[in-house]
N, C-alpha and C. Protein backbone atom coordinates (compact mmCIF):
# COMPACT_ATOMS: atom_id res chain seq x y z
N UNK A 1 27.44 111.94 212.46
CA UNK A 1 27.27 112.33 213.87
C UNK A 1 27.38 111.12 214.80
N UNK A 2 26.44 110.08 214.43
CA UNK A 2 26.91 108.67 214.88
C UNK A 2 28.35 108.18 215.43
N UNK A 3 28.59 108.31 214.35
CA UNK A 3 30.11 108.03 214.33
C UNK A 3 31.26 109.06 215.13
N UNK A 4 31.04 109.99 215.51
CA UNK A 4 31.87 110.41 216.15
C UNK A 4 31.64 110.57 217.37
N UNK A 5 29.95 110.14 217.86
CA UNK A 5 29.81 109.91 219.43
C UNK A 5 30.80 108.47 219.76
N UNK A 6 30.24 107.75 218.74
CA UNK A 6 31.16 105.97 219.15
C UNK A 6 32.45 106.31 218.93
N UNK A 7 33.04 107.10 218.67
CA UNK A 7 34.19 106.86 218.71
C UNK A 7 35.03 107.65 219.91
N UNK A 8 34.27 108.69 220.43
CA UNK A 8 34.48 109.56 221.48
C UNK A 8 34.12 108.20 222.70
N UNK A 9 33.30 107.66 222.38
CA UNK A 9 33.36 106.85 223.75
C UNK A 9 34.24 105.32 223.42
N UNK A 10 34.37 105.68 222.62
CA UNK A 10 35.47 104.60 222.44
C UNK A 10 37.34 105.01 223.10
N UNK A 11 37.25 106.27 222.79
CA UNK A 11 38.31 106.74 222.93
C UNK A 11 38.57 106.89 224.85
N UNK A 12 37.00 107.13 225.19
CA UNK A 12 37.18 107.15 226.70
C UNK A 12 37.01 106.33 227.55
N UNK A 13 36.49 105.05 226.95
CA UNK A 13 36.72 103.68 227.48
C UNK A 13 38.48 103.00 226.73
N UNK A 14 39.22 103.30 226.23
CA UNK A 14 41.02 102.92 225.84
C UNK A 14 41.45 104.02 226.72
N UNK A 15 40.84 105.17 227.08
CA UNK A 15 41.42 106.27 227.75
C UNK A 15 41.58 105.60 229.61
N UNK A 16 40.47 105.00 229.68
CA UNK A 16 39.85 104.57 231.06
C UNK A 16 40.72 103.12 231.50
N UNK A 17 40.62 102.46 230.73
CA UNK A 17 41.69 101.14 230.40
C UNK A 17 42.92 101.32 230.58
N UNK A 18 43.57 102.75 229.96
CA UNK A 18 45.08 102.84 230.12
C UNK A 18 45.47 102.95 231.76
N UNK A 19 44.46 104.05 232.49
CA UNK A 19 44.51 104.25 233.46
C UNK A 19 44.56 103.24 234.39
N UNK A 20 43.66 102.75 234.32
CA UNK A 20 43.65 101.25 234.92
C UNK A 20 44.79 100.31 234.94
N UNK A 21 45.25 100.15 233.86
CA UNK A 21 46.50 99.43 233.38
C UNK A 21 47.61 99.92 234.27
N UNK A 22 47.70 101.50 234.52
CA UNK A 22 49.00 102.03 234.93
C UNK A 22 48.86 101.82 236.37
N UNK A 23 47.76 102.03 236.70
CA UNK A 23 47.09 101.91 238.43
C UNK A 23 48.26 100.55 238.83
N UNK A 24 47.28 99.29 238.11
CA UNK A 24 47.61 97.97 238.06
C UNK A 24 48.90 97.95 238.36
N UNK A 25 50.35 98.14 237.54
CA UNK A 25 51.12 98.36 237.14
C UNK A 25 51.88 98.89 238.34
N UNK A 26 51.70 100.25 238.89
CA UNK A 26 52.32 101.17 239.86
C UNK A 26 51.92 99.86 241.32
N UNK A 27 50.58 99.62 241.53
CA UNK A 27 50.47 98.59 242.50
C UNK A 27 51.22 97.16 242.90
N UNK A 28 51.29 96.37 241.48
CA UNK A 28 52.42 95.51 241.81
C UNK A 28 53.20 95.66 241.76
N UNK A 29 54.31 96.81 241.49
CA UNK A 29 55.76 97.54 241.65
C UNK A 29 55.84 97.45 243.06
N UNK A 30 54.75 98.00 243.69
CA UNK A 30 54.69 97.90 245.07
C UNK A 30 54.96 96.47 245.93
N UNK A 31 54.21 95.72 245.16
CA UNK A 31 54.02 94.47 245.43
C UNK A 31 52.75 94.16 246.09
N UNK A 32 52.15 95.14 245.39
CA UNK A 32 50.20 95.15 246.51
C UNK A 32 49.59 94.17 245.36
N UNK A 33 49.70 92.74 245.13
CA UNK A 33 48.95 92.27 244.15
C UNK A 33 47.32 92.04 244.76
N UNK A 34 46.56 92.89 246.05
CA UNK A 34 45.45 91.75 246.21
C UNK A 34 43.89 92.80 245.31
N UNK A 35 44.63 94.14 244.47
CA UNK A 35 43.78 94.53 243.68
C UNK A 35 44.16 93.91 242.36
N UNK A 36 42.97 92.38 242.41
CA UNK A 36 42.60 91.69 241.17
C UNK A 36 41.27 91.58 241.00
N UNK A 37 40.95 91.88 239.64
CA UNK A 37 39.76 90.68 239.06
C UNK A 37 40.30 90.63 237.84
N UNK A 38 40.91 89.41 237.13
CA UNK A 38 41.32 89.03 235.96
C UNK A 38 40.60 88.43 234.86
N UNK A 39 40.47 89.13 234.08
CA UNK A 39 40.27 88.79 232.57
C UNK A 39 41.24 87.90 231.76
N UNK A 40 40.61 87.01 230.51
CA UNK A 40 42.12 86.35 230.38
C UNK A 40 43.20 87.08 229.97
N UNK A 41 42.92 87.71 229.09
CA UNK A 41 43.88 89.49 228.19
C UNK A 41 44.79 89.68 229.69
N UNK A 42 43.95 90.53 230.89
CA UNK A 42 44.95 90.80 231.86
C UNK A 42 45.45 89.53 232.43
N UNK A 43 45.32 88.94 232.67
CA UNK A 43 45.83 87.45 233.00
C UNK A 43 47.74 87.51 232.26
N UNK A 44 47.34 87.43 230.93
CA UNK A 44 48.42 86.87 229.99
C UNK A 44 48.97 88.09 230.06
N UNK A 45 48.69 89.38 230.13
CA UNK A 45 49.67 90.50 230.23
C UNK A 45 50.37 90.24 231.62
N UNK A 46 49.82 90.24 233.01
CA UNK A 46 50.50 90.25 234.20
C UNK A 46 51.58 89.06 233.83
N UNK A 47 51.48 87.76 233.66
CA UNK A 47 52.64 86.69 232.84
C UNK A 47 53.23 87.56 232.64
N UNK A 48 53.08 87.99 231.39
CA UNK A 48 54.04 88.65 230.79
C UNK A 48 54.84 89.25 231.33
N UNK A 49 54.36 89.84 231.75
CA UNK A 49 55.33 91.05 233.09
C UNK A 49 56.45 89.85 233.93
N UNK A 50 54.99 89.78 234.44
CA UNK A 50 56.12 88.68 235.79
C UNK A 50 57.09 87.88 235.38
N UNK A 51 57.25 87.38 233.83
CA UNK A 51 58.29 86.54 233.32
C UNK A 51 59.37 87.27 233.22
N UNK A 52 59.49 88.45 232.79
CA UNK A 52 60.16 89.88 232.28
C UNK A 52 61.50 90.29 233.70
N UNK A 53 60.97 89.69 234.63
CA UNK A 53 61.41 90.26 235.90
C UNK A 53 62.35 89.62 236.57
């Protein structure tokens, strides 16, 4: 039973993250970069991107 509460909220915090990610994503397409607070993970993903381009 344990185990399938943690994993239900596991699933809705990667669920919550993706969203976020795509938000992120659709915003600097725009070119609206001033929704930041960076983590290093998002840090090295936005790089990523921005090198890509």
């Amino acid at each position: 039973m344990a185990d399938s509460i943690a994993q239900e909220r596991r699933q809705k915090r990667l669920a919550q993250q993706l969203r976020a990610n795509l938000v992120r994503r659709k915003q600097q397409a725009r070119g609206r970069d001033e929704v930041r607070e960076n983590t290093g993970h998002e840090k090295a993903e936005e790089l990523k991107h921005s090198s890509t381009e």
